[in-house]
Protein backbone atom coordinates (compact mmCIF):
# COMPACT_ATOMS: atom_id res chain seq x y z
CA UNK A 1 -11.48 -69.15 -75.19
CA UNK A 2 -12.44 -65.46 -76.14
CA UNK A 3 -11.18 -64.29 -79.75
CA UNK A 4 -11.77 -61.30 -78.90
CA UNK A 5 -7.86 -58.28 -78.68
CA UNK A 6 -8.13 -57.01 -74.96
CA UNK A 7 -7.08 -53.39 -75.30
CA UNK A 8 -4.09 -52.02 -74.78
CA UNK A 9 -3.49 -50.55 -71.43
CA UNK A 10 -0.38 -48.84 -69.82
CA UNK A 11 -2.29 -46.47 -67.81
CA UNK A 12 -5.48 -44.95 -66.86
CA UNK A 13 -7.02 -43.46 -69.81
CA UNK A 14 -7.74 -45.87 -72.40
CA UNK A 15 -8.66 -45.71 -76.25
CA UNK A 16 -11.80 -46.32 -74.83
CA UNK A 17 -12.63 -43.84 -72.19
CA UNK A 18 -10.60 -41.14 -74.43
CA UNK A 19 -14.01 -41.30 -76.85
CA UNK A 20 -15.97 -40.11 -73.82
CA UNK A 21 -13.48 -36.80 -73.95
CA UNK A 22 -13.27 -37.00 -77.76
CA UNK A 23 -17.83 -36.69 -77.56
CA UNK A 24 -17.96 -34.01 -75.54
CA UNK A 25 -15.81 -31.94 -77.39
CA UNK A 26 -17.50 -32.49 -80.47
CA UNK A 27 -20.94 -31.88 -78.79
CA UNK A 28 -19.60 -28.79 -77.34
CA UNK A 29 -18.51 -27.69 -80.98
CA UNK A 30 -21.86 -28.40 -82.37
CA UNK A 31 -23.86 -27.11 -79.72
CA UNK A 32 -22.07 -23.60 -79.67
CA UNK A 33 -22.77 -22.74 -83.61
CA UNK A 34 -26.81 -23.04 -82.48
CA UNK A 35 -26.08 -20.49 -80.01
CA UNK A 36 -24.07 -18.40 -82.20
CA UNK A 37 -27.15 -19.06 -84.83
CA UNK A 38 -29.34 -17.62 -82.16
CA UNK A 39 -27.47 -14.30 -81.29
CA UNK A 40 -27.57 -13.61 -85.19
CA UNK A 41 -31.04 -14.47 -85.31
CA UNK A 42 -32.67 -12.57 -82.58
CA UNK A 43 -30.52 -9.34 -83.17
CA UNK A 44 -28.03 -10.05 -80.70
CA UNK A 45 -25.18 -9.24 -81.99
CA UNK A 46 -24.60 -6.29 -80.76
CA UNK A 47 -25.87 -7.22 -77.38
CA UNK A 48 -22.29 -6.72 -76.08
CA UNK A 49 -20.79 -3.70 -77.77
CA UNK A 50 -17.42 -4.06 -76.54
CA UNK A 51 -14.98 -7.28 -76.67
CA UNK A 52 -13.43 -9.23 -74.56
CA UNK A 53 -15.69 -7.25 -71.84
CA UNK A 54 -20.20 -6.90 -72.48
CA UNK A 55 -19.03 -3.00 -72.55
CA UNK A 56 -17.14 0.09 -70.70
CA UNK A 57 -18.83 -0.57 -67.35
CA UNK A 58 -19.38 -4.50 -67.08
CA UNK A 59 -17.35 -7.23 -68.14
CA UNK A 60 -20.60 -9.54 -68.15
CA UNK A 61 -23.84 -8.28 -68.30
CA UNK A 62 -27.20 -9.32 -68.78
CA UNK A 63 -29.35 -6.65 -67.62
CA UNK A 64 -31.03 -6.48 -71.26
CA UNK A 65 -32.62 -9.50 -73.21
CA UNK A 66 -30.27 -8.77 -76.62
CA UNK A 67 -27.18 -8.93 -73.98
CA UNK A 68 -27.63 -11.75 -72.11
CA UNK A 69 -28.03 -13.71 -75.09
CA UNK A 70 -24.23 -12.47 -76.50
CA UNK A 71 -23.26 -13.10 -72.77
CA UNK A 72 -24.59 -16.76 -72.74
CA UNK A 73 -23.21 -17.77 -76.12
CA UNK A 74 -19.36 -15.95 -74.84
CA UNK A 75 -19.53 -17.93 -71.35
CA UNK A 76 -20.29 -20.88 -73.07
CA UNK A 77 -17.10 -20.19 -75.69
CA UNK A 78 -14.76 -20.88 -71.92
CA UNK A 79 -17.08 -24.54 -72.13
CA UNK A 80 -15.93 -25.39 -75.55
CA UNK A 81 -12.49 -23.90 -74.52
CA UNK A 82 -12.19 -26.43 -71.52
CA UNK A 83 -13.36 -29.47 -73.22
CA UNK A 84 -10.88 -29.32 -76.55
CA UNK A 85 -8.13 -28.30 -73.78
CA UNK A 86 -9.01 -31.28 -72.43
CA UNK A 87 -8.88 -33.32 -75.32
CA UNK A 88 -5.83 -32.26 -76.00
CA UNK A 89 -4.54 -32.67 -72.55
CA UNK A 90 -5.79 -36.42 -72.87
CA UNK A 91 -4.22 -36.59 -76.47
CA UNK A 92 -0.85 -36.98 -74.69
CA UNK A 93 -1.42 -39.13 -71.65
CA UNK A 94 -4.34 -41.98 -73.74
CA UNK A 95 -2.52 -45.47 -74.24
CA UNK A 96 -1.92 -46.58 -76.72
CA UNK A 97 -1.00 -42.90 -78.15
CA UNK A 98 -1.83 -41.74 -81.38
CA UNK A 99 -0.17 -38.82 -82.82
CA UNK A 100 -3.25 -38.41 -84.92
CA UNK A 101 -5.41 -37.86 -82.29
CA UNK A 102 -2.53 -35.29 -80.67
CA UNK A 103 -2.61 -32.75 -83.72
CA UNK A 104 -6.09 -33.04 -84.34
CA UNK A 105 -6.93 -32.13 -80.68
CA UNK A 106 -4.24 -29.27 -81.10
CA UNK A 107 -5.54 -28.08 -84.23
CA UNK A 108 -9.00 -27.49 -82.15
CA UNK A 109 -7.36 -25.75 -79.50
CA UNK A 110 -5.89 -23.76 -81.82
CA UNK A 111 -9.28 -23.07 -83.77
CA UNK A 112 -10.76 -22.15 -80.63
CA UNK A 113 -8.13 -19.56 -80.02
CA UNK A 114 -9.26 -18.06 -83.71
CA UNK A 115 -12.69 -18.13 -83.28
CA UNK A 116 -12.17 -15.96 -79.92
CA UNK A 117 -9.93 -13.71 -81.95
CA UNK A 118 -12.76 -13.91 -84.94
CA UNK A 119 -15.76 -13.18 -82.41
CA UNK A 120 -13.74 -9.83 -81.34
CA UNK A 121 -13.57 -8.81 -84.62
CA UNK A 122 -17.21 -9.61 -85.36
CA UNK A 123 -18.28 -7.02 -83.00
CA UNK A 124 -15.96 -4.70 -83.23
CA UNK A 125 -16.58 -4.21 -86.89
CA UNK A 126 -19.96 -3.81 -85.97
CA UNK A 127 -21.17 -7.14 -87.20
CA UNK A 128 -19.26 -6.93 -90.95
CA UNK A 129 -20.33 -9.90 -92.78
CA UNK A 130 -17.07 -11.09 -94.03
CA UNK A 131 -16.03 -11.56 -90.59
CA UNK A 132 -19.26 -13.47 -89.89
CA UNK A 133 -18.59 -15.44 -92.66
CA UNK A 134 -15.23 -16.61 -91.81
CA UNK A 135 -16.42 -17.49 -88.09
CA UNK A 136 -19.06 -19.68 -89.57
CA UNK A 137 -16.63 -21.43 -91.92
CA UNK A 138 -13.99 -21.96 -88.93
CA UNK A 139 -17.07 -23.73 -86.67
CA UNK A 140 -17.16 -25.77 -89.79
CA UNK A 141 -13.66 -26.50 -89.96
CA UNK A 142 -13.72 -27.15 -86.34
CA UNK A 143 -17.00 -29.79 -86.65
CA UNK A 144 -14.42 -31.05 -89.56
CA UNK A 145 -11.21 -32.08 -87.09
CA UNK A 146 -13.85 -33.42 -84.32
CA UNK A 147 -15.16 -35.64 -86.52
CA UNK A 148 -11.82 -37.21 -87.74
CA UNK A 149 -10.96 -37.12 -83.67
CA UNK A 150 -14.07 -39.08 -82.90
CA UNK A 151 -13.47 -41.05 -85.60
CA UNK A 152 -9.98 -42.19 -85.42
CA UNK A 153 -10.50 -43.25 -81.64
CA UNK A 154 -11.28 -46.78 -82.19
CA UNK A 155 -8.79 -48.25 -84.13
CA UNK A 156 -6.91 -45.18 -83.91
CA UNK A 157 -7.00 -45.99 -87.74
CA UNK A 158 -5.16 -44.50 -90.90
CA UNK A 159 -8.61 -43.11 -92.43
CA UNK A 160 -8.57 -40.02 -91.33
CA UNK A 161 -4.87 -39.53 -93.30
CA UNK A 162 -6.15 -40.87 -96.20
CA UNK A 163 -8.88 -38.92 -96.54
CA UNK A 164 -7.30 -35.77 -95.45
CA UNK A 165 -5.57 -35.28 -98.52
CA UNK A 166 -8.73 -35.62 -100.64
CA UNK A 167 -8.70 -32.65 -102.05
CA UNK A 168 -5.43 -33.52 -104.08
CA UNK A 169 -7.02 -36.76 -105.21
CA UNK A 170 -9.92 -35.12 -106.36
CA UNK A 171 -8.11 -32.66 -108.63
CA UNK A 172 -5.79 -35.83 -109.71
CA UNK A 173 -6.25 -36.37 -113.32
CA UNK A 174 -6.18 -39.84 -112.95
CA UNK A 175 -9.08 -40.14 -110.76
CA UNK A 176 -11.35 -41.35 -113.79
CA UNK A 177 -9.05 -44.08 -114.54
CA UNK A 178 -9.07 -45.82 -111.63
CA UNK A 179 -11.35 -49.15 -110.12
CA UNK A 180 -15.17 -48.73 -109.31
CA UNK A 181 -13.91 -48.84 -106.11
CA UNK A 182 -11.65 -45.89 -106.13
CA UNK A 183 -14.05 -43.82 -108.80
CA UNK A 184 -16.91 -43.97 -106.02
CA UNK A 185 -14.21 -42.43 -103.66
CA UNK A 186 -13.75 -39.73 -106.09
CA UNK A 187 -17.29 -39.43 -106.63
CA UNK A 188 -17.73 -38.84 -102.97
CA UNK A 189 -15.06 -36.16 -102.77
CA UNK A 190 -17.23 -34.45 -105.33
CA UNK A 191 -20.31 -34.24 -103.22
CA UNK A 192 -18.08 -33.22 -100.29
CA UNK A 193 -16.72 -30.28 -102.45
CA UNK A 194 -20.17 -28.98 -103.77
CA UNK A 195 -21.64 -29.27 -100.16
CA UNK A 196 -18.78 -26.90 -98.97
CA UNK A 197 -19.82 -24.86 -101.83
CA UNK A 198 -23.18 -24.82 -101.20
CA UNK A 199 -22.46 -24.05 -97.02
CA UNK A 200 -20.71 -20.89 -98.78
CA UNK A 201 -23.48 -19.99 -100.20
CA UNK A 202 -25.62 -20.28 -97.82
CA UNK A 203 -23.61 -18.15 -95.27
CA UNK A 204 -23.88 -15.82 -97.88
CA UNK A 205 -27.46 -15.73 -98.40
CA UNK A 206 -27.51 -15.37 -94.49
CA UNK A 207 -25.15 -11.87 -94.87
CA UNK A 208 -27.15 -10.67 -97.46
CA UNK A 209 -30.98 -11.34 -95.64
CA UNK A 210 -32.79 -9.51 -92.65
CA UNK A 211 -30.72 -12.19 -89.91
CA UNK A 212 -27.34 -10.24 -89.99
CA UNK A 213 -27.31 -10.23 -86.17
CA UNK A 214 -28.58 -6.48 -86.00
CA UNK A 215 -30.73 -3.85 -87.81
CA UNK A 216 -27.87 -1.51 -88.96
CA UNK A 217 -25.77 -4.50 -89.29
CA UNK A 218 -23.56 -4.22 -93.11
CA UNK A 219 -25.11 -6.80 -95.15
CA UNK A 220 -23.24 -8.37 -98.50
CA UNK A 221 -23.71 -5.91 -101.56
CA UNK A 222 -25.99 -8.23 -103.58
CA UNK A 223 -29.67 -9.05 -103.69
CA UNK A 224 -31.43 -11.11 -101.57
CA UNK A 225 -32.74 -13.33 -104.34
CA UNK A 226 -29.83 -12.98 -105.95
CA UNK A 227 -28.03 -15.13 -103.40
CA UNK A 228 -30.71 -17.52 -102.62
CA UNK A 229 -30.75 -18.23 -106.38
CA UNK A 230 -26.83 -19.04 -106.48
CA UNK A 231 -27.23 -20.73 -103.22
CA UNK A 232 -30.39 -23.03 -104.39
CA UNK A 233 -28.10 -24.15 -107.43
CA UNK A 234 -25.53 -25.09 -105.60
CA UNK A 235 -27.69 -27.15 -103.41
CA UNK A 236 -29.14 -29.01 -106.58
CA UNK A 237 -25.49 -29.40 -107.98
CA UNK A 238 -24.67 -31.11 -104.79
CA UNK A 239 -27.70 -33.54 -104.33
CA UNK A 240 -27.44 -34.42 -108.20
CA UNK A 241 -23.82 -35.35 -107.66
CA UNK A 242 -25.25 -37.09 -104.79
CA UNK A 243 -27.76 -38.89 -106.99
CA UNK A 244 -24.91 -39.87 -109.40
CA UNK A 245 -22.33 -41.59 -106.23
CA UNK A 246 -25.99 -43.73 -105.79
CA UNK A 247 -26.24 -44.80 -109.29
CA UNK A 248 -22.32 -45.55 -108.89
CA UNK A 249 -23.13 -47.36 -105.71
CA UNK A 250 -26.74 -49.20 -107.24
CA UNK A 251 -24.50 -50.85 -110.04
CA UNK A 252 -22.03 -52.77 -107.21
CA UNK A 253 -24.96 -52.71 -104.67
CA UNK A 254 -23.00 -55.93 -102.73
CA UNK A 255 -19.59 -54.19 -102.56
CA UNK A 256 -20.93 -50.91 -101.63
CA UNK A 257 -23.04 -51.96 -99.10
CA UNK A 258 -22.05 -49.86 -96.09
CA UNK A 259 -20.97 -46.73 -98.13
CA UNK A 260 -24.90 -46.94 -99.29
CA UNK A 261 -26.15 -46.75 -95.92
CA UNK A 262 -23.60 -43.93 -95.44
CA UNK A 263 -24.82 -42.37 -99.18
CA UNK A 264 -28.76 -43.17 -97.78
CA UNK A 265 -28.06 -40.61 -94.85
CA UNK A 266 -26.13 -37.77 -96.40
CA UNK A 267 -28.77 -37.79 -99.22
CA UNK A 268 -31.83 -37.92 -96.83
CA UNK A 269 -30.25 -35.07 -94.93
CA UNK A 270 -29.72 -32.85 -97.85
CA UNK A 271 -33.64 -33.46 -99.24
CA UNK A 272 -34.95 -32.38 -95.96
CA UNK A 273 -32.49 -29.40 -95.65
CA UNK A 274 -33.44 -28.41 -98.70
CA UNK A 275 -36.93 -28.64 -98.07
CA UNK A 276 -36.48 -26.38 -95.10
CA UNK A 277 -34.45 -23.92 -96.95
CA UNK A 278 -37.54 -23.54 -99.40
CA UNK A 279 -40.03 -23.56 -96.61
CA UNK A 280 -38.19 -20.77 -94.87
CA UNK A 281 -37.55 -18.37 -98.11
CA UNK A 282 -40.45 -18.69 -98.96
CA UNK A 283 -42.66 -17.99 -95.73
CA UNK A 284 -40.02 -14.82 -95.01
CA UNK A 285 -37.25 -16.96 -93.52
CA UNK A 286 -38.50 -17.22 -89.94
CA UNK A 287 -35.91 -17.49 -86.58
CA UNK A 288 -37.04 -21.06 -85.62
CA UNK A 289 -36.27 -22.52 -89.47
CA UNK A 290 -33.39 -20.11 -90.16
CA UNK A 291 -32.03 -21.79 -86.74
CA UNK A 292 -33.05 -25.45 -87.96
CA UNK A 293 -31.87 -24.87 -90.99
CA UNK A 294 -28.19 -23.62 -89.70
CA UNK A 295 -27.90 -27.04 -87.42
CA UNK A 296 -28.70 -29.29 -90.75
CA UNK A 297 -26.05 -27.46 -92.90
CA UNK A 298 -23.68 -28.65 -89.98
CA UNK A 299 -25.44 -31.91 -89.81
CA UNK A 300 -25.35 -32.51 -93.37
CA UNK A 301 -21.45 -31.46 -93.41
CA UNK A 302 -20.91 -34.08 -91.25
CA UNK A 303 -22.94 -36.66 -93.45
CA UNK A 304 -20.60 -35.71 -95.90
CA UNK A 305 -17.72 -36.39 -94.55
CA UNK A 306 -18.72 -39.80 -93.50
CA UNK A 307 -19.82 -40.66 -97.15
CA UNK A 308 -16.22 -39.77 -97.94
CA UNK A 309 -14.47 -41.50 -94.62
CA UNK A 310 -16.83 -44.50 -95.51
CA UNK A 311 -16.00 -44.84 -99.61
CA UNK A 312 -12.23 -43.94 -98.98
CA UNK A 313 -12.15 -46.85 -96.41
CA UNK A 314 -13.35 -49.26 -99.35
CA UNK A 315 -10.90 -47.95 -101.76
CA UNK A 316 -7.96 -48.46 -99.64
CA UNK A 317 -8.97 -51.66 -98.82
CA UNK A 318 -8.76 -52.54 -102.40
């Protein structure tokens, strides 16, 4: 006799096969900041001059390199459009429902809608780098409610809730006072934080370099160096707190076993970002490591969050 719970099923679209929607939305996400990456990087910014249409006489056109690049990265926009539509759409008919899944999926929708808005206003403020800032940091928060999607699928599990309030743990003055258990939460939430700062940072150092998506494109008012300085100590800030959660994690190495392997990726992830960030400054940031680069800050976001989804797991188990 089989121990194993049959799923739940009222209808068609299981827990199960809702994952499959859940993925591709996520992928979509992920796959649409390396094209966004690549319009910056080769100049193409101002491939399409105009917005929602290439320009005055075509609504899509790729008759020059710079523009079909813009054009690519907008069509595929209506991809990632269709797929956290769908997600959503799914939200409401998977059995058993979650209501979790339901707002995440409609938070994406609704992210989408902002990061059309935000990529009109990127071009027509002629690439201003506050705006490309802020449609950076919304792919991030996007890659941010996928994950929790994807991850909440299974069980359809409470994780995602507790660790969505981590910010107001991790300001809690009581966080010190707490078990191991909960203190390598909070030291977790830490390296999330200074990875989000250092992601700042490094948008900023992106505004302020030769990669602003055109020639004439506004960069920040600060130096070069400057920036890359500020960002580089961020980075260190966030793999020494890093190095700390392992220490944390090295004195309960039996309890902590699956938040290490979780700690063992995000911190393997930030070395070799790092290395590439040096590697690029320092060779005069080339397209293919500026573009690597950009995909590991995402990648290593996501590490991040699973180091926190892994440790808060543990502590609420306590």
């Amino acid at each position: 006799m089989s121990l194993e719970t049959p799923e739940i099923k009222t209808g068609w679209l299981t827990l199960r096969r809702y994952r499959v929607i859940a993925w591709v939305a996520f992928a979509s996400l992920y796959v649409i900041i390396i094209t966004g990456s690549l319009v910056r990087l080769t100049g193409s910014g101002l491939g399409c001059i105009d917005w929602p249409a290439c320009n005055e006489e075509r609504f899509v056109d790729v008759s020059s390199p710079h523009a079909a690049i813009e054009q690519v990265n907008r069509l595929f926009t209506g991809v990632v459009a269709a797929s956290v539509i769908a997600a959503m759409a799914a939200a409401f008919a998977v059995r058993p429902r979650s209501a979790r899944l339901v707002r995440l999926a409609g938070l994406m929708v609704l992210g989408v809608v902002g990061q059309v808005v935000l990529g009109g206003i990127v071009v027509l403020t002629g690439l201003h780098p506050l705006s490309n800032l802020g449609h950076f940091l919304l792919s991030i928060v996007l890659m941010t409610w996928a994950f929790w999607l994807v991850r909440g699928i299974p069980a359809a599990s409470n994780s995602a809730q507790e660790v969505s309030d981590w910010w107001l743990k991790l300001t809690s003055r009581h966080s010190w006072s707490l078990s191991k258990e909960t203190r390598v939460a909070a030291l977790a939430r830490y390296v999330l934080t200074l990875t989000s700062i250092a992601i700042v940072t490094g948008t900023v150092v992106t505004g302020s370099g030769p990669h602003a998506g055109d020639e004439l494109a506004r960069r920040f008012d600060v130096a070069l160096t400057v920036a890359a300085r500020i960002h580089s100590v961020s980075v260190i800030a966030t793999v020494s707190a890093a190095v700390w959660l392992g220490v944390a994690l090295w004195r309960e190495a039996r309890v902590h076993r699956h938040i290490t392997a979780a700690w063992e990726i995000f911190l393997l992830l930030a070395i070799l970002q790092g290395g590439v960030g040096y590697w690029q400054y320092f060779t005069g940031v080339p397209i293919v490591l500026v573009a690597i680069h950009i995909a590991g800050s995402v990648a290593v976001w996501l590490a991040a969050l699973n180091l926190v989804a892994q440790a808060q797991v543990k502590a609420v188990a306590q």
